[in-house]
N, C-alpha and C. Protein backbone atom coordinates (compact mmCIF):
# COMPACT_ATOMS: atom_id res chain seq x y z
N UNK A 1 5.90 -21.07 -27.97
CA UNK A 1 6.34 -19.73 -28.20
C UNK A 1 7.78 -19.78 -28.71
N UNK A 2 8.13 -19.03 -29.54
CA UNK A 2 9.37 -18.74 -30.54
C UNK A 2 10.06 -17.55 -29.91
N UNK A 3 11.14 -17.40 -29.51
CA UNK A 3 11.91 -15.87 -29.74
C UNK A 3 12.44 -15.96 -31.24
N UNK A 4 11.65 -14.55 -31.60
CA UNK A 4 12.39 -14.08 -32.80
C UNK A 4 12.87 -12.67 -32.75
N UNK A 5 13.75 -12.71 -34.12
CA UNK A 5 14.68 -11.70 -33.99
C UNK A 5 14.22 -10.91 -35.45
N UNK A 6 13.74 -9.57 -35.34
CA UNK A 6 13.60 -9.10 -36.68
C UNK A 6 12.72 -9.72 -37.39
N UNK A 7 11.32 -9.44 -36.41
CA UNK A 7 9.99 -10.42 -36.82
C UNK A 7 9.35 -9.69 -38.68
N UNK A 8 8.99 -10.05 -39.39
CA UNK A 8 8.43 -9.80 -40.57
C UNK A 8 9.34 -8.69 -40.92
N UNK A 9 10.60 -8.82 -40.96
CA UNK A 9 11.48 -7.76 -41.37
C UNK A 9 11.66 -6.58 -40.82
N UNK A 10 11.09 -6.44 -40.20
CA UNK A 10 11.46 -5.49 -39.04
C UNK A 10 11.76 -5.53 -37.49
N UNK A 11 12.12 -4.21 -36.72
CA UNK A 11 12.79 -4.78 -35.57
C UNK A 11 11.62 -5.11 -34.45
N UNK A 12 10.79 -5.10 -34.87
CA UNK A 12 9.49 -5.15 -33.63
C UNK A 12 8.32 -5.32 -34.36
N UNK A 13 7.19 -6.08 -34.11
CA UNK A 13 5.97 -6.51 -34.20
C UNK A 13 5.39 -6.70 -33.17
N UNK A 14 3.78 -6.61 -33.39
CA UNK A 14 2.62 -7.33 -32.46
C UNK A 14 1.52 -7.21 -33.47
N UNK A 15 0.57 -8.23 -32.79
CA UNK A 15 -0.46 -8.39 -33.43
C UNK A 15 -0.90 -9.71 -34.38
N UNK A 16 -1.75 -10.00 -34.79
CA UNK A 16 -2.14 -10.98 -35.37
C UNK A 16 -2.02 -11.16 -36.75
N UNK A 17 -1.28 -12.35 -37.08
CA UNK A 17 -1.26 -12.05 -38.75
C UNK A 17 -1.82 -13.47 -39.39
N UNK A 18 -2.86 -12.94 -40.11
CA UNK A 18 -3.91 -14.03 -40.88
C UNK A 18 -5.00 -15.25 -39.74
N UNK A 19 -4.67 -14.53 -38.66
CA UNK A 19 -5.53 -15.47 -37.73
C UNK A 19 -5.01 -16.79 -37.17
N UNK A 20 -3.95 -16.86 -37.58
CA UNK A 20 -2.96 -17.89 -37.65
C UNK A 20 -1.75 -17.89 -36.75
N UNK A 21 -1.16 -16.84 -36.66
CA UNK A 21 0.18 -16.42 -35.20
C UNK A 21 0.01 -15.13 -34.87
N UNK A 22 0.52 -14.83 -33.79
CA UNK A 22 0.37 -14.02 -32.86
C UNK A 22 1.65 -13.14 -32.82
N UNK A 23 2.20 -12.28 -32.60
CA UNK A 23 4.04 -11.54 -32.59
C UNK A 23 2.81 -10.58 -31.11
N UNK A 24 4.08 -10.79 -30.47
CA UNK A 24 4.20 -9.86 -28.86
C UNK A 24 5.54 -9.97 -28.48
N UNK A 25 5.11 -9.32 -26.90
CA UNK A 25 6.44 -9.61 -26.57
C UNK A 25 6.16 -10.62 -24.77
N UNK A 26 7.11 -10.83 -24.50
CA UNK A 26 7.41 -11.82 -23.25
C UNK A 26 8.77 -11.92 -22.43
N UNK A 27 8.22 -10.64 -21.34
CA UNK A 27 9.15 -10.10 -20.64
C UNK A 27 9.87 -9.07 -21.88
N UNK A 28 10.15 -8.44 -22.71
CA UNK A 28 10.34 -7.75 -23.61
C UNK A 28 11.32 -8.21 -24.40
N UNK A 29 11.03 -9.90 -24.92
CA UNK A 29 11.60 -10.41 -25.49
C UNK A 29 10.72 -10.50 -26.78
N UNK A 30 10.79 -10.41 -28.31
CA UNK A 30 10.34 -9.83 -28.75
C UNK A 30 9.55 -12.55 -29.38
N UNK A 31 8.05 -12.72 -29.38
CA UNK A 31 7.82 -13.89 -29.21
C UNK A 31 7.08 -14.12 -30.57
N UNK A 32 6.87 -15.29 -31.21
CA UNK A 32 5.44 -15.33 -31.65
C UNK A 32 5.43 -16.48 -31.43
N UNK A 33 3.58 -16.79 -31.45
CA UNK A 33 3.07 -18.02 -31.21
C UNK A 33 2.30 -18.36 -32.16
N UNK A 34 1.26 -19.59 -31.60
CA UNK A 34 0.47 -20.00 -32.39
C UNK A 34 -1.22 -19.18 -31.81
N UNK A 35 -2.33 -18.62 -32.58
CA UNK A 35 -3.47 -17.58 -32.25
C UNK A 35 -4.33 -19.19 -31.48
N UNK A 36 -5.16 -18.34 -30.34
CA UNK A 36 -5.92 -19.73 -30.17
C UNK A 36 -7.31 -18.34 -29.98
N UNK A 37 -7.85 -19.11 -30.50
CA UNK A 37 -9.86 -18.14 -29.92
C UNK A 37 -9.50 -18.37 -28.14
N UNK A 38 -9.93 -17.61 -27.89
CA UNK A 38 -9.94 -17.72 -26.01
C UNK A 38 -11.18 -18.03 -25.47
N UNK A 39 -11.15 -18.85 -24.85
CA UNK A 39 -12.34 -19.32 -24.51
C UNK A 39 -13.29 -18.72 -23.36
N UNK A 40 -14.36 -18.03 -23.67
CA UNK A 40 -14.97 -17.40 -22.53
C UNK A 40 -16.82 -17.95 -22.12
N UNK A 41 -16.10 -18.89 -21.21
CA UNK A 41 -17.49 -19.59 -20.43
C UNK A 41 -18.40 -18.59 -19.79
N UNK A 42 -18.23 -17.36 -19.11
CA UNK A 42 -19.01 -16.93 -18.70
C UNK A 42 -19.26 -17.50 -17.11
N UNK A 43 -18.72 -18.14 -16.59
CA UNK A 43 -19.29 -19.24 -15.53
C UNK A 43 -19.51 -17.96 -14.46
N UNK A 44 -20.52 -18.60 -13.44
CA UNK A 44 -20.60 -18.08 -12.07
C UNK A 44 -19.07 -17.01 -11.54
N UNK A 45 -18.46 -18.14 -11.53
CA UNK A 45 -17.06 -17.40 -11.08
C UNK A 45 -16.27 -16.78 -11.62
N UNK A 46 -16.41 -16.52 -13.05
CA UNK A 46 -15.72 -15.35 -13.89
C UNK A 46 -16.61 -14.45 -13.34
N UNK A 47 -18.24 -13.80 -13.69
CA UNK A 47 -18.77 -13.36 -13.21
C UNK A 47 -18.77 -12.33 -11.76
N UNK A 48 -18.19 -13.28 -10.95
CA UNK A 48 -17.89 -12.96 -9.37
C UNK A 48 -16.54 -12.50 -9.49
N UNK A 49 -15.93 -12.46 -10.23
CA UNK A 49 -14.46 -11.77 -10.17
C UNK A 49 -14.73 -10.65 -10.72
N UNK A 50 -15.43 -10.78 -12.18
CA UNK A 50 -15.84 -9.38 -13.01
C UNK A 50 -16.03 -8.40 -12.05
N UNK A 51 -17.21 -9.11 -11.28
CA UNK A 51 -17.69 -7.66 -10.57
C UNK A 51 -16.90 -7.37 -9.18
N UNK A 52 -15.88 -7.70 -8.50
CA UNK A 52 -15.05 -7.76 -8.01
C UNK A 52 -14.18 -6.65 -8.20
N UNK A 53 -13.83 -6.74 -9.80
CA UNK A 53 -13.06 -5.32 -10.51
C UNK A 53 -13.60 -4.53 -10.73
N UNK A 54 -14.67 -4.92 -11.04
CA UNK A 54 -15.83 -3.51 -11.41
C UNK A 54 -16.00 -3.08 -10.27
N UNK A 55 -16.29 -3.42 -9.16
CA UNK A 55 -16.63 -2.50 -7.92
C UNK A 55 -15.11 -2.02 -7.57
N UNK A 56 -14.16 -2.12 -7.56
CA UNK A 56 -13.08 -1.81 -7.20
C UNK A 56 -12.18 -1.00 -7.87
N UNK A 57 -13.09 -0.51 -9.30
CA UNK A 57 -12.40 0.48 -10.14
C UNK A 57 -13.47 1.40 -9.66
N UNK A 58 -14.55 1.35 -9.57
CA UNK A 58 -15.79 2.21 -9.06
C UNK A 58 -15.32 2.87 -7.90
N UNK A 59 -14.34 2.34 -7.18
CA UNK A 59 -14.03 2.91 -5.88
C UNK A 59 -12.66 3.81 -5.83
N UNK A 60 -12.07 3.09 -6.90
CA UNK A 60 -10.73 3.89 -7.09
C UNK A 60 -11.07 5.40 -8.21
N UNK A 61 -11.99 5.34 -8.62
CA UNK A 61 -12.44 6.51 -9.76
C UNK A 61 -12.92 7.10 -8.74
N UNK A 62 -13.50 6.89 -7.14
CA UNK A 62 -14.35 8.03 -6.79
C UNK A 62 -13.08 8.62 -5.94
N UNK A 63 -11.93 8.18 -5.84
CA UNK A 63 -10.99 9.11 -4.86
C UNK A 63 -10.57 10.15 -5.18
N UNK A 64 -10.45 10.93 -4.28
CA UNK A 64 -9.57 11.88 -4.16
C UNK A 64 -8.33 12.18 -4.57
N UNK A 65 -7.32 13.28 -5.22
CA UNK A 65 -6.32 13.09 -5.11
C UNK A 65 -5.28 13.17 -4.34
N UNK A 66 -6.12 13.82 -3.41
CA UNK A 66 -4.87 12.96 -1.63
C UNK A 66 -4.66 11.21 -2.01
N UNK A 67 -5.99 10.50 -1.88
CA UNK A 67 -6.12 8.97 -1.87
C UNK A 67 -5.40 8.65 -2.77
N UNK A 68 -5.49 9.06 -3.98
CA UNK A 68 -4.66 8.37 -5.25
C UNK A 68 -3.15 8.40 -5.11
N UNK A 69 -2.98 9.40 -4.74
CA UNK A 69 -1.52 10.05 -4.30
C UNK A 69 -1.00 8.81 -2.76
N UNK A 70 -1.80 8.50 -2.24
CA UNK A 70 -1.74 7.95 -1.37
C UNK A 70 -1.39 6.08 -1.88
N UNK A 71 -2.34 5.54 -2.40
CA UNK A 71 -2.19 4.17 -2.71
C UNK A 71 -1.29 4.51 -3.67
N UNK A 72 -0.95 5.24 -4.42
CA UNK A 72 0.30 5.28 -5.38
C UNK A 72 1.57 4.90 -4.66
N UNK A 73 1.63 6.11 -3.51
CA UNK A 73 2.73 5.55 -2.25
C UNK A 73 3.30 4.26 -1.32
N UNK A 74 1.77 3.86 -1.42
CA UNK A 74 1.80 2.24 -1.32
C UNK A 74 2.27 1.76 -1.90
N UNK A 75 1.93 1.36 -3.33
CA UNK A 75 2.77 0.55 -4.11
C UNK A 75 3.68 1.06 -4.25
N UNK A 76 4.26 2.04 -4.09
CA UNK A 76 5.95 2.31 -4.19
C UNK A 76 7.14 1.34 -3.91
N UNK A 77 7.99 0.51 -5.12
CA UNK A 77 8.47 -0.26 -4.93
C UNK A 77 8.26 -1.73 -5.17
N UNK A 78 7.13 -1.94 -5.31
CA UNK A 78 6.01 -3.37 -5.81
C UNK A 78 6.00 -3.46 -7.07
N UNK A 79 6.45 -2.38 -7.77
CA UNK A 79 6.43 -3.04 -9.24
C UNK A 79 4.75 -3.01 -9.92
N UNK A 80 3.89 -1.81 -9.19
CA UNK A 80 2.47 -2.36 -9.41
C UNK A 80 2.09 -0.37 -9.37
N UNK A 81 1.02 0.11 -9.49
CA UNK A 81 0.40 1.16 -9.99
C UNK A 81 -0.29 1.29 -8.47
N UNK A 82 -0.85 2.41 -8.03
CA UNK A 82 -1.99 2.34 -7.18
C UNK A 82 -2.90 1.87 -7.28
N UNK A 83 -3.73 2.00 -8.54
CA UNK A 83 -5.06 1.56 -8.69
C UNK A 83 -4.77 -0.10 -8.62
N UNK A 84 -3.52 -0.70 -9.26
CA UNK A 84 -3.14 -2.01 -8.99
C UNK A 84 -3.20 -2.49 -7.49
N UNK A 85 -2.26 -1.72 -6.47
CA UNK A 85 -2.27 -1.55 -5.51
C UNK A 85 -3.53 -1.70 -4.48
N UNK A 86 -4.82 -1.43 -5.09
CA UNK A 86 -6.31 -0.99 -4.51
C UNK A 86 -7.14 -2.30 -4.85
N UNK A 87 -6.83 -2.65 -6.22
CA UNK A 87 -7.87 -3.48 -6.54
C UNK A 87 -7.21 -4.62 -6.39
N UNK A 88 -6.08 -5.12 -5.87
CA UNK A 88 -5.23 -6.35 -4.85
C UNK A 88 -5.88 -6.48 -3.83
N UNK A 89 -6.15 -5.35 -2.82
CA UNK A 89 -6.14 -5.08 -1.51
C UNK A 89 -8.25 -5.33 -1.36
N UNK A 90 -8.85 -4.82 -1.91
CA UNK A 90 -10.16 -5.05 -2.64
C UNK A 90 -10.34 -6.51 -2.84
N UNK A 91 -9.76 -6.79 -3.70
CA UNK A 91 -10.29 -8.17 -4.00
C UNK A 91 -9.54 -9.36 -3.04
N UNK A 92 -8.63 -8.93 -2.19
CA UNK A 92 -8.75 -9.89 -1.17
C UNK A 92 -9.17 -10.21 0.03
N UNK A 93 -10.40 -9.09 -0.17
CA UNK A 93 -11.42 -8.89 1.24
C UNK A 93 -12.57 -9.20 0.50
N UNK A 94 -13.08 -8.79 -0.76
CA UNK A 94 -14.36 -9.02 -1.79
C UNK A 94 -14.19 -10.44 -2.00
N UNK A 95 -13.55 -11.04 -1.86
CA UNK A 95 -13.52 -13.27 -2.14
C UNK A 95 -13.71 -13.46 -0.71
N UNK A 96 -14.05 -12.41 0.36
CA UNK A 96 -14.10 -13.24 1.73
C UNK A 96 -15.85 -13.03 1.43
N UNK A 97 -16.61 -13.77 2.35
CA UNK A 97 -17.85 -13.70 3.09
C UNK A 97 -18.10 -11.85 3.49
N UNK A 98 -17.32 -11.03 3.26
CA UNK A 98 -17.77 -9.65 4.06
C UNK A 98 -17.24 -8.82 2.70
N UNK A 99 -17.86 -7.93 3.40
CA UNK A 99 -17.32 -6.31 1.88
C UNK A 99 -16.52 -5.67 2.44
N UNK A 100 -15.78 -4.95 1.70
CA UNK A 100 -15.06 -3.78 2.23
C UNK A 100 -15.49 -2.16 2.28
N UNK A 101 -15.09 -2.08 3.60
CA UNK A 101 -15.72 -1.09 4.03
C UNK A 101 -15.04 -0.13 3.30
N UNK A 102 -15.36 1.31 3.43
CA UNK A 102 -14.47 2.82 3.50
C UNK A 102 -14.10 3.60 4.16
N UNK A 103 -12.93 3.82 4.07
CA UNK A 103 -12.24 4.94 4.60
C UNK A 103 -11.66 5.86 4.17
N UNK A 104 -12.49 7.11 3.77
CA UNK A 104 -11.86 8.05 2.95
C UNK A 104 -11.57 9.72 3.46
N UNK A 105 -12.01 10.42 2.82
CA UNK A 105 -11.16 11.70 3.18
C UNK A 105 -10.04 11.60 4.25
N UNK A 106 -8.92 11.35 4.21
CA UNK A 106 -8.05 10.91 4.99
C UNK A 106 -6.99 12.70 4.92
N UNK A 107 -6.69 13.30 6.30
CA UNK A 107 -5.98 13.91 5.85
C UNK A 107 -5.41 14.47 7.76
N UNK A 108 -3.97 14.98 7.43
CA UNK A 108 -3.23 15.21 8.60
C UNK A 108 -3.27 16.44 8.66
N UNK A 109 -2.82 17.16 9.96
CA UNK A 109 -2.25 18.05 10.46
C UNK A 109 -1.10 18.62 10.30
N UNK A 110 0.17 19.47 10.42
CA UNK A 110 1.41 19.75 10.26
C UNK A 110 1.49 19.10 11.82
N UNK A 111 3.12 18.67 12.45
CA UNK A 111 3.11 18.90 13.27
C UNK A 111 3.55 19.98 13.88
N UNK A 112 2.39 19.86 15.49
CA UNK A 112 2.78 21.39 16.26
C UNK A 112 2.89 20.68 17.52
N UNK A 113 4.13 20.98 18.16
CA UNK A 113 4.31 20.77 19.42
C UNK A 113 4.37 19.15 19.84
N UNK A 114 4.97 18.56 18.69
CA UNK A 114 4.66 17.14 18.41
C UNK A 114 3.67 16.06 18.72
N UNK A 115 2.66 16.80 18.27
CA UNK A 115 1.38 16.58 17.91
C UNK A 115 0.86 16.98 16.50
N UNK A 116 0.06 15.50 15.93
CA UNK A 116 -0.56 15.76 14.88
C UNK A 116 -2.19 15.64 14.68
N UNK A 117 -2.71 15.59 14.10
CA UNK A 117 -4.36 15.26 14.41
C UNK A 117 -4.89 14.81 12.72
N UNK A 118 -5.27 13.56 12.59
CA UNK A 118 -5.78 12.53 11.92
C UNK A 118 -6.87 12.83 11.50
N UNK A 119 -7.57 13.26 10.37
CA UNK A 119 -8.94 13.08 10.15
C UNK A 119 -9.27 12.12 9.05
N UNK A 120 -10.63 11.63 9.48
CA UNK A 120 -10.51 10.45 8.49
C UNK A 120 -12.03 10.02 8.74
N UNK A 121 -13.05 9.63 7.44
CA UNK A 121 -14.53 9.40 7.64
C UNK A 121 -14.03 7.80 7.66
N UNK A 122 -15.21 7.46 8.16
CA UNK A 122 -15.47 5.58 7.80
C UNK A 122 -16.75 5.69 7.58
N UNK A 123 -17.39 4.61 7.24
CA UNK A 123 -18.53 3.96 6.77
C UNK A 123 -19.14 3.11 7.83
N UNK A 124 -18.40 2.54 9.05
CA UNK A 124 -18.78 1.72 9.86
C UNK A 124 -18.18 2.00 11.75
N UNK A 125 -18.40 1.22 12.75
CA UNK A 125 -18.30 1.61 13.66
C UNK A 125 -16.93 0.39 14.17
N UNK A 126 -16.62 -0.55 13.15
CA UNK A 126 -15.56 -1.21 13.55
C UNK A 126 -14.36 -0.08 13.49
N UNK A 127 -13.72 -1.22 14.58
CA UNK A 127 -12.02 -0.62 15.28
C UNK A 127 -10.90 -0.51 14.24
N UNK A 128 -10.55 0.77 13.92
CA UNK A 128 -9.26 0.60 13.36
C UNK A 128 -8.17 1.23 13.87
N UNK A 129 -7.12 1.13 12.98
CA UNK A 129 -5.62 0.95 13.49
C UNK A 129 -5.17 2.13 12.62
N UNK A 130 -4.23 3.16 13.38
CA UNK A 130 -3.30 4.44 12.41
C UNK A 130 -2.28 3.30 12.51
N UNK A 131 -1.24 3.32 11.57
CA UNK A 131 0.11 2.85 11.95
C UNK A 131 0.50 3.64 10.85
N UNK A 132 1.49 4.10 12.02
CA UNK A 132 2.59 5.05 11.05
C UNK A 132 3.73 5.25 11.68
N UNK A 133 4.84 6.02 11.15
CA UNK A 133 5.96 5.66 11.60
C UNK A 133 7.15 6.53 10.11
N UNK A 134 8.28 6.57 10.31
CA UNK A 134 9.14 7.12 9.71
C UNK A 134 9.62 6.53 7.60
N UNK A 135 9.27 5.42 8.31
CA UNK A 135 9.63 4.53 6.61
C UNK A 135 7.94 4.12 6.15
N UNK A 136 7.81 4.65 4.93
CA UNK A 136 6.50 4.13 4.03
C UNK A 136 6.26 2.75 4.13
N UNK A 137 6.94 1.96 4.18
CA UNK A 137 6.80 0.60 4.09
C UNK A 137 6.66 -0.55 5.11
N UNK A 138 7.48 0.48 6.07
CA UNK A 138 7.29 -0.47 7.45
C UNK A 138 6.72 0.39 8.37
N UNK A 139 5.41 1.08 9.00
CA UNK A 139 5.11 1.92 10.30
C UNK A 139 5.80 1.04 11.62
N UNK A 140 6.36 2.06 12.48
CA UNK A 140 6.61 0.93 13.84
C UNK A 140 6.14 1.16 14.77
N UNK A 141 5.25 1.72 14.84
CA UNK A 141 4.09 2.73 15.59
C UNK A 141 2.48 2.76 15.49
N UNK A 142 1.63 2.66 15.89
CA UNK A 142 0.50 2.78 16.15
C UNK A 142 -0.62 3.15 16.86
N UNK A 143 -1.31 3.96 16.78
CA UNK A 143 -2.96 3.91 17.23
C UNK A 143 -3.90 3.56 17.23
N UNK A 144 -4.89 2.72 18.30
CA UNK A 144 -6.32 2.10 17.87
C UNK A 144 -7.46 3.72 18.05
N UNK A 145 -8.31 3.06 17.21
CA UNK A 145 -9.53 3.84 17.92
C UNK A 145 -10.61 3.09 17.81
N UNK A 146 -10.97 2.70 19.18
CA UNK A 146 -11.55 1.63 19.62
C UNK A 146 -13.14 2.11 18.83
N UNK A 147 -13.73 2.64 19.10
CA UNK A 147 -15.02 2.90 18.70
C UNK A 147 -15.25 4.15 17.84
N UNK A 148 -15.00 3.96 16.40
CA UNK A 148 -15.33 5.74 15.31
C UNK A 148 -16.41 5.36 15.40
N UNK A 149 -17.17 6.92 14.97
CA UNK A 149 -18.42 7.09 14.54
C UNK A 149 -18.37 7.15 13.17
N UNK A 150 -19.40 6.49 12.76
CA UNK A 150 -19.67 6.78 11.36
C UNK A 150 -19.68 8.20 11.13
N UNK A 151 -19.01 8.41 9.87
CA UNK A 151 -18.83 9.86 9.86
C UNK A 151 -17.23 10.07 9.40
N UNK A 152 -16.95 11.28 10.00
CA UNK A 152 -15.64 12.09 10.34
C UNK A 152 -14.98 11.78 11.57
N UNK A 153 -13.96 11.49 12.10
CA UNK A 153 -13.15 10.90 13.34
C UNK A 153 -11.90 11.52 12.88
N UNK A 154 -11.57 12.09 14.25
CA UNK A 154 -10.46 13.02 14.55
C UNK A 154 -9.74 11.78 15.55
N UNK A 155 -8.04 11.78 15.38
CA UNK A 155 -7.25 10.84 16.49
C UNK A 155 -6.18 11.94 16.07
N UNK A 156 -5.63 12.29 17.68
CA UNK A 156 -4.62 12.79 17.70
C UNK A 156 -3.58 12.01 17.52
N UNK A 157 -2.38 11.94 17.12
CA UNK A 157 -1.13 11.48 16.76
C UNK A 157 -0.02 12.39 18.23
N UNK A 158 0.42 11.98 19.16
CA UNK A 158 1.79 12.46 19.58
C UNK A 158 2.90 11.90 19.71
N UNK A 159 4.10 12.53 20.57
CA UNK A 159 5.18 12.35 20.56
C UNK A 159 6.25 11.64 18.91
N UNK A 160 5.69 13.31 18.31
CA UNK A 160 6.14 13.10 17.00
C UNK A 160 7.50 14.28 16.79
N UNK A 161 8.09 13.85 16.23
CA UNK A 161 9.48 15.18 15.88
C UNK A 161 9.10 16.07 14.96
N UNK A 162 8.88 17.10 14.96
CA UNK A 162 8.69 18.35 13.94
C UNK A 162 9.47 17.88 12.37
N UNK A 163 11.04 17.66 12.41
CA UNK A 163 11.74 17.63 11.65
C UNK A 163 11.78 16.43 10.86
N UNK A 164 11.08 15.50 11.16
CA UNK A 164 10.80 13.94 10.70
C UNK A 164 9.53 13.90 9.79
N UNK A 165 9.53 13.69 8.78
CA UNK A 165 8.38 12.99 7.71
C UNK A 165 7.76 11.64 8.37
N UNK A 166 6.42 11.71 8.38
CA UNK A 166 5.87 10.54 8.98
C UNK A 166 5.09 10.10 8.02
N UNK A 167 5.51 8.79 7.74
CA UNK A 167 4.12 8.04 6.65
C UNK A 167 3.15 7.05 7.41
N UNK A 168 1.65 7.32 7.52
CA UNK A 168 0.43 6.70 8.06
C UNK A 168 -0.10 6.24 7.14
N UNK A 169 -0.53 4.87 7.52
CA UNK A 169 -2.28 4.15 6.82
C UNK A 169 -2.97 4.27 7.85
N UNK A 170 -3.91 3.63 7.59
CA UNK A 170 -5.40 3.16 8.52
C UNK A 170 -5.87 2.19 7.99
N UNK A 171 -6.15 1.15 8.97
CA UNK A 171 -7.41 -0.29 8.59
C UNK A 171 -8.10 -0.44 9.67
N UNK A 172 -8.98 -0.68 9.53
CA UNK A 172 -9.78 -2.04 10.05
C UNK A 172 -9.11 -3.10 11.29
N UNK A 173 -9.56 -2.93 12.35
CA UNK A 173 -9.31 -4.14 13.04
C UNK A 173 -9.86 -5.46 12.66
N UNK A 174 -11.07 -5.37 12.67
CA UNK A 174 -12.06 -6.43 13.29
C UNK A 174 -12.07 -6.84 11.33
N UNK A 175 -12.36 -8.63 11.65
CA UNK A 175 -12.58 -9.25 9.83
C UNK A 175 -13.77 -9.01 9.94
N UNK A 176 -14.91 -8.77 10.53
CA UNK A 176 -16.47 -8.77 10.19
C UNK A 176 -17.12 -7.38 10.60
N UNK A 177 -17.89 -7.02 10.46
CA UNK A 177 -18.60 -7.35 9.29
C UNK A 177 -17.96 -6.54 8.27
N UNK A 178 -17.02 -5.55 8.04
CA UNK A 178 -16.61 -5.04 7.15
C UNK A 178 -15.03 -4.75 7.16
N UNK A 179 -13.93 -4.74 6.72
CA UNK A 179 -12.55 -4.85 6.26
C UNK A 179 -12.32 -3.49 5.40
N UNK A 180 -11.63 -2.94 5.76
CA UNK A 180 -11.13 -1.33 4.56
C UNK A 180 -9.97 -0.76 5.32
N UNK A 181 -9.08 -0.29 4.69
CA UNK A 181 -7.93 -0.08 4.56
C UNK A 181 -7.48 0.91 3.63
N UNK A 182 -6.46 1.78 3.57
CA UNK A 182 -5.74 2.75 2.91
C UNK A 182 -4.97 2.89 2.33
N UNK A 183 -4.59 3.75 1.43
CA UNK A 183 -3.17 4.02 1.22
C UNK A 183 -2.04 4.70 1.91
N UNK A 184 -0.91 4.59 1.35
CA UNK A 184 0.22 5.76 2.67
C UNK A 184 -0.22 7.31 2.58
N UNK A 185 -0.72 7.98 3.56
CA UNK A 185 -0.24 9.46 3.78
C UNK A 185 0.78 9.83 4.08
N UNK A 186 0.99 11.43 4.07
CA UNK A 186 2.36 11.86 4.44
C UNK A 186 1.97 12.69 6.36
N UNK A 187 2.51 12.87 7.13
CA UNK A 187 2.67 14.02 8.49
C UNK A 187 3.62 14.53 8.27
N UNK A 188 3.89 16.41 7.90
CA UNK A 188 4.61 16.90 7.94
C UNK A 188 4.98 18.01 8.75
N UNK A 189 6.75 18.06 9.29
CA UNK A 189 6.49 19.25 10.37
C UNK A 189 6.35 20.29 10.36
């Protein structure tokens, strides 16, 4: 790879010229190279990644825009998108032996009387975890709920301050048989 300056006479290029070099950029340094055909085997394990993303854009297209709004919040700061954010978090439970479960319609209460109340469906009857807490990035706080029903599951949240913004996820305890996890919500007073 070349840095050039004022590629084909002008201040910026991309693209392929005669099948022969390549002009992009790298890190937004403006590059060209030499074109190579890319080689696509097809193998087992491209395959198993393909559909890896494919199920994991399938899942991020069916959310909500609480959820989207939510894993967006997540990656806040990562340098990465939500849907980036989702299909990270996805595909490092989809390369285990188990699937990932769901956890969706996710949505809070205001607080009243510093108390909030959690609603949130799952797909399965494994244990998960609220953690939430004042900073998006770090919760220092938590709730189990030892046994949801498939379905809709209500967990109260207390000894919360009216005047304090609270940011919550939810996961999964248990690695088997199923793993799922969230993005950040907001609790407001």
């Amino acid at each position: 790879m070349a840095k050039v300056t004022g590629p084909l006479m002008s201040m910026d290029a991309s693209g392929t010229l005669g099948g022969a070099i390549v002009f992009s950029k790298w890190k937004g340094i403006p590059v060209v190279r030499q074109w190579v055909k890319p080689a696509n085997p097809n193998t087992a394990g491209q395959q198993a990644v393909r559909a890896v993303f494919q199920k994991a854009t399938q899942i991020y297209k069916a959310l909500s825009g609480a959820d989207v709004a939510a894993w967006a919040r997540r990656a806040a700061g990562l340098k990465m998108s939500g849907y980036n954010a989702l299909v990270k978090a996805y595909s490092a439970v989809a390369m285990l032996p188990t699937d990932m479960g769901l956890i969706s319609d996710v949505s809070s209460s205001a607080i009243v009387a510093g108390s909030s109340t959690i609603t949130f469906t799952v797909d399965s009857t494994d244990p998960v975890r609220i953690s939430f807490g004042a900073n998006a990035a770090t919760p220092d706080q938590s709730v189990d709920v030892a046994a949801p029903t498939v379905g809709i599951n209500t967990q109260a949240i207390t000894g919360l301050n009216p005047t304090v913004t609270y940011y919550f996820r939810i996961a999964t305890t248990a690695a088997a048989p199923a793993v799922a996890e969230t993005g950040v919500y907001v609790i407001n007073g």
